[in-house]
Protein backbone atom coordinates (compact mmCIF):
# COMPACT_ATOMS: atom_id res chain seq x y z
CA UNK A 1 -19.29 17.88 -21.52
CA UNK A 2 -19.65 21.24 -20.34
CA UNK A 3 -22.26 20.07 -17.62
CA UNK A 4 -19.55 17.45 -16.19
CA UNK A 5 -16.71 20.32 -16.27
CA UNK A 6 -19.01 22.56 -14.58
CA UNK A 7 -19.15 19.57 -12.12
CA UNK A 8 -15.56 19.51 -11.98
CA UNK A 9 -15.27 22.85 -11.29
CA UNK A 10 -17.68 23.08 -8.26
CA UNK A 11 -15.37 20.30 -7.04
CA UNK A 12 -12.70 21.79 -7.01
CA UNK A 13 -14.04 24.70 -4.21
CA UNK A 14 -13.97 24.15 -0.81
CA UNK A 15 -17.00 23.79 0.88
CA UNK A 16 -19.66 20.98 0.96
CA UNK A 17 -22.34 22.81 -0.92
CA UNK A 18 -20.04 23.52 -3.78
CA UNK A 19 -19.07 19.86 -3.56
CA UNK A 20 -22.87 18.53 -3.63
CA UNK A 21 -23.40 20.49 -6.35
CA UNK A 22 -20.52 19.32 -8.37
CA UNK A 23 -21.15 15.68 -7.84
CA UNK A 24 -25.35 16.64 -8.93
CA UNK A 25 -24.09 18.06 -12.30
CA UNK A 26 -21.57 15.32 -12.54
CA UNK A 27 -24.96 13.26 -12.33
CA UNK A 28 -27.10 14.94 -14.86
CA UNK A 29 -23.93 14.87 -17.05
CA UNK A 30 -23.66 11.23 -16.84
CA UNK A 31 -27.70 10.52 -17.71
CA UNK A 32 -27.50 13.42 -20.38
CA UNK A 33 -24.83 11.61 -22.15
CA UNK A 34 -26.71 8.46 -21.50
CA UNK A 35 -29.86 9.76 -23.38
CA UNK A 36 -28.56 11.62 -26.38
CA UNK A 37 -26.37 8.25 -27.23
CA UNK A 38 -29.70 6.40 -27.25
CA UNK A 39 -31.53 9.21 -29.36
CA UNK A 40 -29.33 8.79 -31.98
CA UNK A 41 -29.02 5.37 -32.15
CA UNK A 42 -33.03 5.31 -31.98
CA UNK A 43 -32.81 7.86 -35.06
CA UNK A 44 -30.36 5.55 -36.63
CA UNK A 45 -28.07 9.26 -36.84
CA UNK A 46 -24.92 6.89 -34.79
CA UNK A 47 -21.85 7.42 -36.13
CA UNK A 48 -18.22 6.68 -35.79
CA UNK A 49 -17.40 9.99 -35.35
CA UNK A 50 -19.67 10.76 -32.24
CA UNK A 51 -19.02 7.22 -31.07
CA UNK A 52 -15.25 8.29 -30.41
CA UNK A 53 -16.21 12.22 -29.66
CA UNK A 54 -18.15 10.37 -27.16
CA UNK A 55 -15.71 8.44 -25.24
CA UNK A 56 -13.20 11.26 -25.55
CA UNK A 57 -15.42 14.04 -23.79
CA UNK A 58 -16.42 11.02 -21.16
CA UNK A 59 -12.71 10.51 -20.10
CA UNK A 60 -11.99 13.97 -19.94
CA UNK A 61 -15.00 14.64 -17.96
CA UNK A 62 -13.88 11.91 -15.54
CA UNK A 63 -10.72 13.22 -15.10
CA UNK A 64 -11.40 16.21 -14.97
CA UNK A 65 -13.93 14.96 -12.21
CA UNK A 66 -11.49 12.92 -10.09
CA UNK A 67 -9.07 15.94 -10.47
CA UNK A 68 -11.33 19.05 -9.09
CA UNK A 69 -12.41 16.46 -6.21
CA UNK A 70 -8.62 16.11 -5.65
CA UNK A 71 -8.38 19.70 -5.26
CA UNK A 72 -11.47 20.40 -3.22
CA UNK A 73 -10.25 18.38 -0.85
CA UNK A 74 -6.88 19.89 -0.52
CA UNK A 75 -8.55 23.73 -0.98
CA UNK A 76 -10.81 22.71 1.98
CA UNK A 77 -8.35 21.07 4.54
CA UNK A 78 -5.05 21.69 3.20
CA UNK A 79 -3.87 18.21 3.56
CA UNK A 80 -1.08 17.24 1.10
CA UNK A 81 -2.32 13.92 0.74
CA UNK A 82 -5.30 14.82 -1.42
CA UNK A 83 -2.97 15.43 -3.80
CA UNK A 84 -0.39 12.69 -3.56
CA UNK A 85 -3.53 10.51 -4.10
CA UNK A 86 -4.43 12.35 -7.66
CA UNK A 87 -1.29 11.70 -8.44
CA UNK A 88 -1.43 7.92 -7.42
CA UNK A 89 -5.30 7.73 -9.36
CA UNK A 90 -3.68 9.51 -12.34
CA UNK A 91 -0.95 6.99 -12.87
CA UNK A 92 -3.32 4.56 -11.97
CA UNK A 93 -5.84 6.03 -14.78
CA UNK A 94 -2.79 5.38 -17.16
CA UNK A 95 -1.73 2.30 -16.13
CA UNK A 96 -5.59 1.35 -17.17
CA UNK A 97 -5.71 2.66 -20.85
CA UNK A 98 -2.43 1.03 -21.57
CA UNK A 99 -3.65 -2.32 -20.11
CA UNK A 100 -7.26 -1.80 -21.75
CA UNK A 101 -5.88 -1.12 -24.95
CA UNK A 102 -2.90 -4.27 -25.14
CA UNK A 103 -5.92 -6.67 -23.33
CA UNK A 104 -8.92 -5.93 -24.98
CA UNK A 105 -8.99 -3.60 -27.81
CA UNK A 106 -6.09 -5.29 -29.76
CA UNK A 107 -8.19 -8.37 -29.21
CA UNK A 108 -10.30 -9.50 -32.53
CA UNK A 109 -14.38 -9.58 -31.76
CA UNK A 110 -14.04 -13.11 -32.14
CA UNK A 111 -11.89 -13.56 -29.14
CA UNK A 112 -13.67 -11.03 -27.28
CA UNK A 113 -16.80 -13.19 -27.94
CA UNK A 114 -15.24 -16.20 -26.50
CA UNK A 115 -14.30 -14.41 -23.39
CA UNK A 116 -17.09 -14.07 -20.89
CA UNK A 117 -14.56 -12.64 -18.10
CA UNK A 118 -13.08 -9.85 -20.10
CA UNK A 119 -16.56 -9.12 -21.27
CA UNK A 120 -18.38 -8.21 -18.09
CA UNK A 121 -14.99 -6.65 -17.49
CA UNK A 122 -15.51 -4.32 -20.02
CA UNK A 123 -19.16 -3.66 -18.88
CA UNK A 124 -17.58 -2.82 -15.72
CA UNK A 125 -15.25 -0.43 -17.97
CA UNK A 126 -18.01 1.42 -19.41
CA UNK A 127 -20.70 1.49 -16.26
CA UNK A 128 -20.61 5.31 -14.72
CA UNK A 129 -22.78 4.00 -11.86
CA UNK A 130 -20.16 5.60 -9.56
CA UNK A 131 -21.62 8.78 -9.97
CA UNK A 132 -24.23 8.24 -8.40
CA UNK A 133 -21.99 6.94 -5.31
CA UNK A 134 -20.02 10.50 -5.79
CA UNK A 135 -23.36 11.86 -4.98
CA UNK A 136 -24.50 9.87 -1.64
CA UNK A 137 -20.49 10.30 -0.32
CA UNK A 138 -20.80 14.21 -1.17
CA UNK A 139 -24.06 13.96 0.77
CA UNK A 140 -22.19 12.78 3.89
CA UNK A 141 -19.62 14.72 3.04
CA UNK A 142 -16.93 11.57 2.30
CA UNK A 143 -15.82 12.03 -1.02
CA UNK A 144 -12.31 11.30 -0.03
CA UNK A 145 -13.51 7.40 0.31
CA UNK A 146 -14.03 7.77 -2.97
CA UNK A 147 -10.94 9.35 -3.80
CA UNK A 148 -8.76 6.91 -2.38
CA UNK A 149 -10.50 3.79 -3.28
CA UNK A 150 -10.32 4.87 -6.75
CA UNK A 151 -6.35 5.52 -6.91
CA UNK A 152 -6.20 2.22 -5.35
CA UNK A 153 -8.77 0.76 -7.31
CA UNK A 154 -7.57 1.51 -10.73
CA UNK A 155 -4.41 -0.42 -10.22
CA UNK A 156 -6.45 -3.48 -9.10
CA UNK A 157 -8.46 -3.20 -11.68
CA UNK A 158 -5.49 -3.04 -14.32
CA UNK A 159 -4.17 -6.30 -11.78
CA UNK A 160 -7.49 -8.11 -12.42
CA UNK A 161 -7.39 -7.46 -16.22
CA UNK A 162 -3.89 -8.65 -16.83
CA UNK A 163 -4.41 -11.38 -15.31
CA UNK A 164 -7.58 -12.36 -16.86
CA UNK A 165 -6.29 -11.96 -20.03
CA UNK A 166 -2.93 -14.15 -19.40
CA UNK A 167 -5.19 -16.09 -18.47
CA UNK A 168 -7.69 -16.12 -21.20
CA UNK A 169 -4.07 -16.48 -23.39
CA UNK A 170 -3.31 -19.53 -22.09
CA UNK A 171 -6.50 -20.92 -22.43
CA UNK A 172 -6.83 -20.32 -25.88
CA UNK A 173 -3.24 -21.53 -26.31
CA UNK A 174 -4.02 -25.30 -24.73
């Protein structure tokens, strides 16, 4: 967690060094907290506690993530829209967890089972593969593509989920 903060905070400076940087640590965060999940489970030291600690720290990292991006941006340009747009991927972050949580984990693991589309939509859920495209648009210094697909993005994704799971409702239903 402190790696991906430290991340965050590079971010959060103008300048596209600082913001290379930022999106590296954000990187060795992300295959840090990949490893020590699989060392414990290899150990058989999992638990329920560091499960949750886990996803916690992960979606505070993020945010904290999308938010010192948000600000680099502005810092380095000055344009407003930087942060209309973490305000827009904020609500949008929201919008997610409350549609995650009534679609999928109020859902029994028997119904999950029987639903390949919310399934691979929660793979897509938990995959941080976009940090490594934080990294290549830092490298050409475009991390404000990623900044506004991902306000946009996270109310599509919300969209998608919804409606796969009135879907998935109705099915079950006939």
């Amino acid at each position: 967690m402190i790696i991906g903060l430290t991340g965050a905070f590079f971010l959060s400076l103008p300048g596209y060094w600082k913001h290379l940087f930022g999106s590296l640590l954000f990187l060795l965060c992300v295959v840090i907290d990949g490893v020590d999940g699989e060392v414990a489970r290899l150990r058989l030291q999992e638990t329920s506690f560091g499960h949750y600690l886990d996803v916690i720290t992960d979606n505070i990292v993020h945010v904290a993530i999308f938010v010192g991006m948000a600000l680099g941006l502005y810092h380095g340009t000055g344009d407003g829209r930087y942060i209309q747009a973490l305000w827009f991927l904020l609500g949008g972050f929201g919008l997610c967890a409350v549609t995650v949580y009534f679609c999928i984990l109020r859902l029994s693991p028997e119904v999950l089972k029987q639903s390949p589309k919310v399934m691979r939509l929660m793979a897509l859920l938990t995959n941080r593969d976009f940090a490594y495209l934080i990294v290549v648009l830092a490298l050409i210094h475009r991390l404000q593509w990623f900044l506004f697909g991902a306000a946009a993005g996270t109310y599509l994704f919300a969209a998608i989920l919804w409606t796969l799971s009135l879907y998935q409702k109705r099915a079950i239903s006939r």
